[in-house]
C-alpha atoms as a PDB file:
ATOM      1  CA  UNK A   1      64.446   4.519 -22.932  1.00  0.00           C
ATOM      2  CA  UNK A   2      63.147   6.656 -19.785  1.00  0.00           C
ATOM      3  CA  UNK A   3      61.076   8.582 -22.322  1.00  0.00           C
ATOM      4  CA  UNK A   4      59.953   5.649 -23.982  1.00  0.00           C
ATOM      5  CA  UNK A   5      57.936   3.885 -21.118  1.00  0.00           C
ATOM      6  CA  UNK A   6      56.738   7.120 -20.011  1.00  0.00           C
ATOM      7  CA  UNK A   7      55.022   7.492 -23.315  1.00  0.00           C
ATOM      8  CA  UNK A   8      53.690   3.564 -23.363  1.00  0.00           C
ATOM      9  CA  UNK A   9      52.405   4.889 -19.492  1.00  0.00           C
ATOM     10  CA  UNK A  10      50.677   7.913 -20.556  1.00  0.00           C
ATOM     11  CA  UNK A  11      49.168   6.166 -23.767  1.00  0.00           C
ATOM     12  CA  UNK A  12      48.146   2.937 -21.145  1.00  0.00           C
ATOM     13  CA  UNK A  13      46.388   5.304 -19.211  1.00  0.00           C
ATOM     14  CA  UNK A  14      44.810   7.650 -21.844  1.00  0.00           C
ATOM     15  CA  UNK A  15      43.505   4.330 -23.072  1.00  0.00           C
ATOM     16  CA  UNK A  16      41.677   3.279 -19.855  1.00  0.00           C
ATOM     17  CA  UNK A  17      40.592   6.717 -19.243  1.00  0.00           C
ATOM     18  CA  UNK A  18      38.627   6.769 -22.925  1.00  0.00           C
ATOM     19  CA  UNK A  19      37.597   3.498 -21.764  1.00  0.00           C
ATOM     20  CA  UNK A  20      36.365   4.211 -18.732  1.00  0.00           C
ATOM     21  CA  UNK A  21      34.466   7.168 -19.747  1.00  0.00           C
ATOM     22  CA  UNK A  22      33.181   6.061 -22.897  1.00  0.00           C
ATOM     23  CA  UNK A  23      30.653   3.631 -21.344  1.00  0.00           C
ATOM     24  CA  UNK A  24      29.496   6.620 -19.384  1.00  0.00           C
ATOM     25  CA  UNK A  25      27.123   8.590 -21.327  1.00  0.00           C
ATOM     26  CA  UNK A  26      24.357  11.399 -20.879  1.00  0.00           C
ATOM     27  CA  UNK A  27      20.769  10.221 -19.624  1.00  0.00           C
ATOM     28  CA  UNK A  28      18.223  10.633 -22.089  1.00  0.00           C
ATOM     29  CA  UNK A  29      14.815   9.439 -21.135  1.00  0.00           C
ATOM     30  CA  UNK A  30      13.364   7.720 -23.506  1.00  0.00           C
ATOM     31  CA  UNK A  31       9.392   7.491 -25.116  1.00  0.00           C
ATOM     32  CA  UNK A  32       8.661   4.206 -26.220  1.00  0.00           C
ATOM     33  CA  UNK A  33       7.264   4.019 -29.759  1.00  0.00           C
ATOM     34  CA  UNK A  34       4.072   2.155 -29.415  1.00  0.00           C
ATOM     35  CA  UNK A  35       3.723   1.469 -33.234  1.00  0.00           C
ATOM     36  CA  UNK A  36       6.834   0.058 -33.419  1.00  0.00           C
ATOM     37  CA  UNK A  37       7.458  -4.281 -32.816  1.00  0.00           C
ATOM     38  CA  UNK A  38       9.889  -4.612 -30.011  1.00  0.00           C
ATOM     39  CA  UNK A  39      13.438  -6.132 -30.057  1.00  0.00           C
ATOM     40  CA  UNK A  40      12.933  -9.634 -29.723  1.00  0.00           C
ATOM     41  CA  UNK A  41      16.485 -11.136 -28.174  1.00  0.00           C
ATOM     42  CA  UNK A  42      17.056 -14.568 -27.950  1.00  0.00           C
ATOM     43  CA  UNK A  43      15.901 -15.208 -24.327  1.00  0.00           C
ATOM     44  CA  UNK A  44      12.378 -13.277 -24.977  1.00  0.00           C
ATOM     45  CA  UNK A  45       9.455 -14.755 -26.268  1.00  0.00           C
ATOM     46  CA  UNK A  46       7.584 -12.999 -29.013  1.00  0.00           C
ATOM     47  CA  UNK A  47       4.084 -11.413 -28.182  1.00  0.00           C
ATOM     48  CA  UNK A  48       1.622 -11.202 -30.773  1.00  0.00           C
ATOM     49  CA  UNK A  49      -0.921  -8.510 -29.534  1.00  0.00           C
ATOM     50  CA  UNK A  50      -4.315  -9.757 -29.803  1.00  0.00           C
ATOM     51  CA  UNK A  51      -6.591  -7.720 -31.938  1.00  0.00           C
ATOM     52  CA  UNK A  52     -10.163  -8.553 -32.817  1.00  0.00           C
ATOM     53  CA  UNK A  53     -13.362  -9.379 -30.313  1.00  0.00           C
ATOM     54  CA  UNK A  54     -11.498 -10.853 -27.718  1.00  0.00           C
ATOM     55  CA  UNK A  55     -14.069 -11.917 -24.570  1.00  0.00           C
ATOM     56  CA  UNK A  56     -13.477 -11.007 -21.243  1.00  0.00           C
ATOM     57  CA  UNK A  57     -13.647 -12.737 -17.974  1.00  0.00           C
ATOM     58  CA  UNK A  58     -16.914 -11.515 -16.863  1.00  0.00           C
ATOM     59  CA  UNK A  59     -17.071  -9.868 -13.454  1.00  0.00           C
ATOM     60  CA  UNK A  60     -19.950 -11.913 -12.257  1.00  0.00           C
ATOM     61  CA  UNK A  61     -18.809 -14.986 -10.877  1.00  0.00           C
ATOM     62  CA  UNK A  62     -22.376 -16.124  -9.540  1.00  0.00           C
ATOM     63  CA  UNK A  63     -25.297 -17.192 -10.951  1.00  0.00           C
ATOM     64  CA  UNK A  64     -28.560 -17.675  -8.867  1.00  0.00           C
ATOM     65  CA  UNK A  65     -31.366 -19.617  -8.280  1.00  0.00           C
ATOM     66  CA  UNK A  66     -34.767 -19.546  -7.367  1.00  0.00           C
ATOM     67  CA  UNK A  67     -36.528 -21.643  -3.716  1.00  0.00           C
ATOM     68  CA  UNK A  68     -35.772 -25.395  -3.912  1.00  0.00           C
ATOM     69  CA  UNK A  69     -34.599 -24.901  -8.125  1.00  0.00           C
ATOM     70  CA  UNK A  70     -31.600 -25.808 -10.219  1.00  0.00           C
ATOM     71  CA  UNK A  71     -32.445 -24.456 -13.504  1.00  0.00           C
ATOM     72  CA  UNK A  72     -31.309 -21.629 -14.961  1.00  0.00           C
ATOM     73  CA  UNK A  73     -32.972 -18.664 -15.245  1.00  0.00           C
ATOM     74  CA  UNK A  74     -32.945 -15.543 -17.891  1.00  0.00           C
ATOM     75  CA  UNK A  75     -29.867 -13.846 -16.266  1.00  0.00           C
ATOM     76  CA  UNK A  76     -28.039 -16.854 -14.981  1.00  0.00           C
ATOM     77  CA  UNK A  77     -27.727 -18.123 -18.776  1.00  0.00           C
ATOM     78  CA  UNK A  78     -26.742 -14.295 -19.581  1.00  0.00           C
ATOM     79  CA  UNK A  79     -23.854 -14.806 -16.933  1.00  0.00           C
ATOM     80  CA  UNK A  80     -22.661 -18.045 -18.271  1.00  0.00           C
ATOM     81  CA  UNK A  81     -23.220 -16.874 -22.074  1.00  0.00           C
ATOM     82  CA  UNK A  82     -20.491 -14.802 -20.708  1.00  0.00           C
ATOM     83  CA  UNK A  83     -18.121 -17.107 -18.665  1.00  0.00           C
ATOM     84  CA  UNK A  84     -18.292 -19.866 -21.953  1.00  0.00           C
ATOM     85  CA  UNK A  85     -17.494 -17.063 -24.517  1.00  0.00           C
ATOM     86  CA  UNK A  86     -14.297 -16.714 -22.057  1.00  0.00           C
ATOM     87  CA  UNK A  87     -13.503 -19.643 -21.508  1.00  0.00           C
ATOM     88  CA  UNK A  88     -13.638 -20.979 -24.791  1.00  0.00           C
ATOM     89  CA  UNK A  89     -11.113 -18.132 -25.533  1.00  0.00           C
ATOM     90  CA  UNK A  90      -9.071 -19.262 -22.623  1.00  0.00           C
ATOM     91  CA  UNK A  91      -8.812 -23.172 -23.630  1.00  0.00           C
ATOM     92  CA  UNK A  92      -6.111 -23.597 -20.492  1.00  0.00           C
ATOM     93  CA  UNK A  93      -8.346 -22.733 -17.687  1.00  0.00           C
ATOM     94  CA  UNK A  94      -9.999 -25.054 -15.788  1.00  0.00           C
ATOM     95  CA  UNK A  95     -12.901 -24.078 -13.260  1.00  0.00           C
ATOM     96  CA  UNK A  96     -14.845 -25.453 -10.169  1.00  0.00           C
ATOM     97  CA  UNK A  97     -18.156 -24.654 -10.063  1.00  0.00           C
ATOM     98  CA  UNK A  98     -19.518 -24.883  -6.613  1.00  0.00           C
ATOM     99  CA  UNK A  99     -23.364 -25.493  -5.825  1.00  0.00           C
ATOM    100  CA  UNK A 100     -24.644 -23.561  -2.519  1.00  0.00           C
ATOM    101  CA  UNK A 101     -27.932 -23.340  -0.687  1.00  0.00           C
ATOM    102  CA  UNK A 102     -29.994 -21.279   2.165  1.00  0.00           C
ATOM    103  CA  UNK A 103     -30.360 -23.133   5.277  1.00  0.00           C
ATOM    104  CA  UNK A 104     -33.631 -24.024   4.681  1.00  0.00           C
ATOM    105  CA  UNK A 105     -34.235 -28.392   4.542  1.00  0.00           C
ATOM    106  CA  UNK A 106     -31.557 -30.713   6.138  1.00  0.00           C
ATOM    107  CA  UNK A 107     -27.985 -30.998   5.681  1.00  0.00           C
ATOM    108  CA  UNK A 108     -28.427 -34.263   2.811  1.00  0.00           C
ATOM    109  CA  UNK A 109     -30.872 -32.461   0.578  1.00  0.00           C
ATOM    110  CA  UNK A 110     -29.128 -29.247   0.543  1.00  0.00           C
ATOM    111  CA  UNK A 111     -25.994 -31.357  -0.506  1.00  0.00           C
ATOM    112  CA  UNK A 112     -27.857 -33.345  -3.394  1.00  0.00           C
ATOM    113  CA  UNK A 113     -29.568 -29.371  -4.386  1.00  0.00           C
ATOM    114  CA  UNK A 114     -26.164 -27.733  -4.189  1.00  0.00           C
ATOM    115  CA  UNK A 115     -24.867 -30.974  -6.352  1.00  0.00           C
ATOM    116  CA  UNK A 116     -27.724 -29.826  -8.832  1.00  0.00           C
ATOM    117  CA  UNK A 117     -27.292 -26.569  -9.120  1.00  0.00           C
ATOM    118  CA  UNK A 118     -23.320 -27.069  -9.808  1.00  0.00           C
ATOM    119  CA  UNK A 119     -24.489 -30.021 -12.417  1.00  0.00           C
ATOM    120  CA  UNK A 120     -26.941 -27.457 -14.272  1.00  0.00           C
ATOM    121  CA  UNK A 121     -24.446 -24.856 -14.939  1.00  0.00           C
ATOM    122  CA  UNK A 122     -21.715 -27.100 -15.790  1.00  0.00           C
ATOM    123  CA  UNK A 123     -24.380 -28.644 -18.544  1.00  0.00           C
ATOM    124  CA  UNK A 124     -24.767 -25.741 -19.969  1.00  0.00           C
ATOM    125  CA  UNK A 125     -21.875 -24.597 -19.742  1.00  0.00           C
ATOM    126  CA  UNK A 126     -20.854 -27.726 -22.245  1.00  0.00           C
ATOM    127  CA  UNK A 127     -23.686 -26.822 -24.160  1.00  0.00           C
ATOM    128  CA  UNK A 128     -22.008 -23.640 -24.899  1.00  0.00           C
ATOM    129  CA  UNK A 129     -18.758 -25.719 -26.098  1.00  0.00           C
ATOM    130  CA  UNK A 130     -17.298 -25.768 -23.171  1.00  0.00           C
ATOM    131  CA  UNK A 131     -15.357 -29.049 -22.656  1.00  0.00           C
ATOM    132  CA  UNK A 132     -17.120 -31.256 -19.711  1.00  0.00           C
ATOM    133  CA  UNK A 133     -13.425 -32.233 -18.987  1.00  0.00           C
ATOM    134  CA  UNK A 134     -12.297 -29.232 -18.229  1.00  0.00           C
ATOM    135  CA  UNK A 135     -15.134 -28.099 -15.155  1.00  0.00           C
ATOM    136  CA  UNK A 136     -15.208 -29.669 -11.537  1.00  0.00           C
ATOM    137  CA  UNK A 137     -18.870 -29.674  -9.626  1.00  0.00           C
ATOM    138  CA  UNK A 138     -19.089 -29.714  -6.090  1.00  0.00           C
ATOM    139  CA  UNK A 139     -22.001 -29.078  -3.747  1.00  0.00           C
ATOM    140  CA  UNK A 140     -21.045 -27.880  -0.177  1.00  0.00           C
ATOM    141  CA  UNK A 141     -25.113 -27.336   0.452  1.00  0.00           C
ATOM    142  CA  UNK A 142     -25.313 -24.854   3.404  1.00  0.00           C
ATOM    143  CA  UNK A 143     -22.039 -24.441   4.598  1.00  0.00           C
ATOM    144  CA  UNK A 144     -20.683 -21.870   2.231  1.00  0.00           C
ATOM    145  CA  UNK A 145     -23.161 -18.966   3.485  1.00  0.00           C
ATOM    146  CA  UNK A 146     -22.751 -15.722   1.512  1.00  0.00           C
ATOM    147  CA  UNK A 147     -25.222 -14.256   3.847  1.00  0.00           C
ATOM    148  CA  UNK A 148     -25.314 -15.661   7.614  1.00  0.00           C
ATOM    149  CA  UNK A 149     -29.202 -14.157   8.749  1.00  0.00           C
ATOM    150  CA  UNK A 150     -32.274 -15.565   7.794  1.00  0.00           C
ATOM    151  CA  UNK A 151     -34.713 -13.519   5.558  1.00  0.00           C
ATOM    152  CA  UNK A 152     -35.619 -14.002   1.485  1.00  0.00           C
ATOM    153  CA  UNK A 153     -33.091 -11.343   0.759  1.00  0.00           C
ATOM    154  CA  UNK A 154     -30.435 -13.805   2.637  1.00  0.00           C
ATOM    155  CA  UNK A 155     -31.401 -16.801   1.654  1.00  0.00           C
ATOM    156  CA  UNK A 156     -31.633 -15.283  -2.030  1.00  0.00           C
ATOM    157  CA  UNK A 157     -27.851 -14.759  -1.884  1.00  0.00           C
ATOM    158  CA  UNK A 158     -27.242 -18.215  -0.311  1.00  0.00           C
ATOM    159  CA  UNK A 159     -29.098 -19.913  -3.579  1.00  0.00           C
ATOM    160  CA  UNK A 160     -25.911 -19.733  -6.149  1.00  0.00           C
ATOM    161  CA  UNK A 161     -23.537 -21.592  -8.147  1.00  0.00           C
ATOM    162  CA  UNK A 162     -20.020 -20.061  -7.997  1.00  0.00           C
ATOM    163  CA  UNK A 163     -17.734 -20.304 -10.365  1.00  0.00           C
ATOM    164  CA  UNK A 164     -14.001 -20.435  -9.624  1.00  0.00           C
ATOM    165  CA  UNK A 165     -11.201 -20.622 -12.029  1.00  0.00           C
ATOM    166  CA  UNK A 166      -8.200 -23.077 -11.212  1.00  0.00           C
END
């Protein structure tokens, strides 16, 4: 009987041994195969790449205007050509566009200009299929300096219409 658990002991232990190194294995590094679909396991969400002319955020986030103006200009609709290409691609982003001024003129009127500004590039904007529902204006007039001297190259950069996604 000795010889009998000393068998069902050696076999136990043989047993956990295999087990115990059979989950240890060699490291081999791996190359993923780009042409290849992943795995998809239940708790992963499938990606479909995108292929086609997808439009990209552009990097300009500014458009500009000219002394006392709130319409757009050659390369300001050029920009926003741009930014509603995107976002009509991007139907879940929402943006602010924010209407700025030099400090040239008093406090009010550069509010109402900034408020302009902001107004004319959301209007286009929705001209460009843009949904109105989707873009916030606000003016903040002078207070939003890009540029704190005083100078036409200053003031040029102070004359703008941001745009900022939310």
């Amino acid at each position: 009987m000795k010889k009998t658990r000393s068998t069902t002991k050696i076999i136990m232990v043989a047993t956990a041994a295999a087990l115990l190194f059979a989950g240890c294995s060699k490291k081999v590094e791996v190359t993923p195969d780009t042409s290849a679909k992943p795995a998809v396991t239940s708790h992963q969400q499938t990606v479909t790449p995108v292929t086609g002319n997808v439009a990209e955020k552009p990097s300009a986030s500014s458009v500009y205007f000219g002394f006392d103006r709130s319409d757009l200009d050659a390369a300001a609709r050029a920009t926003l050509d741009g930014y509603a290409a995107w976002l009509n691609a991007n139907r879940s982003t929402n943006i602010t566009i924010e209407g700025n001024c030099d400090e040239r003129g008093s406090r009010e009127y550069n509010l109402a200009l900034g408020q302009r500004r902001a107004d004319s590039v959301r209007d286009y904007l929705s001209s460009r299929g843009v949904s109105a529902g989707r873009i916030d204006t606000v003016s903040f007039g002078e207070e939003r300096a890009a540029c704190k001297g005083s100078g036409e190259a200053c003031w040029a950069q102070n004359r703008r219409g941001d745009i900022v996604t939310r």
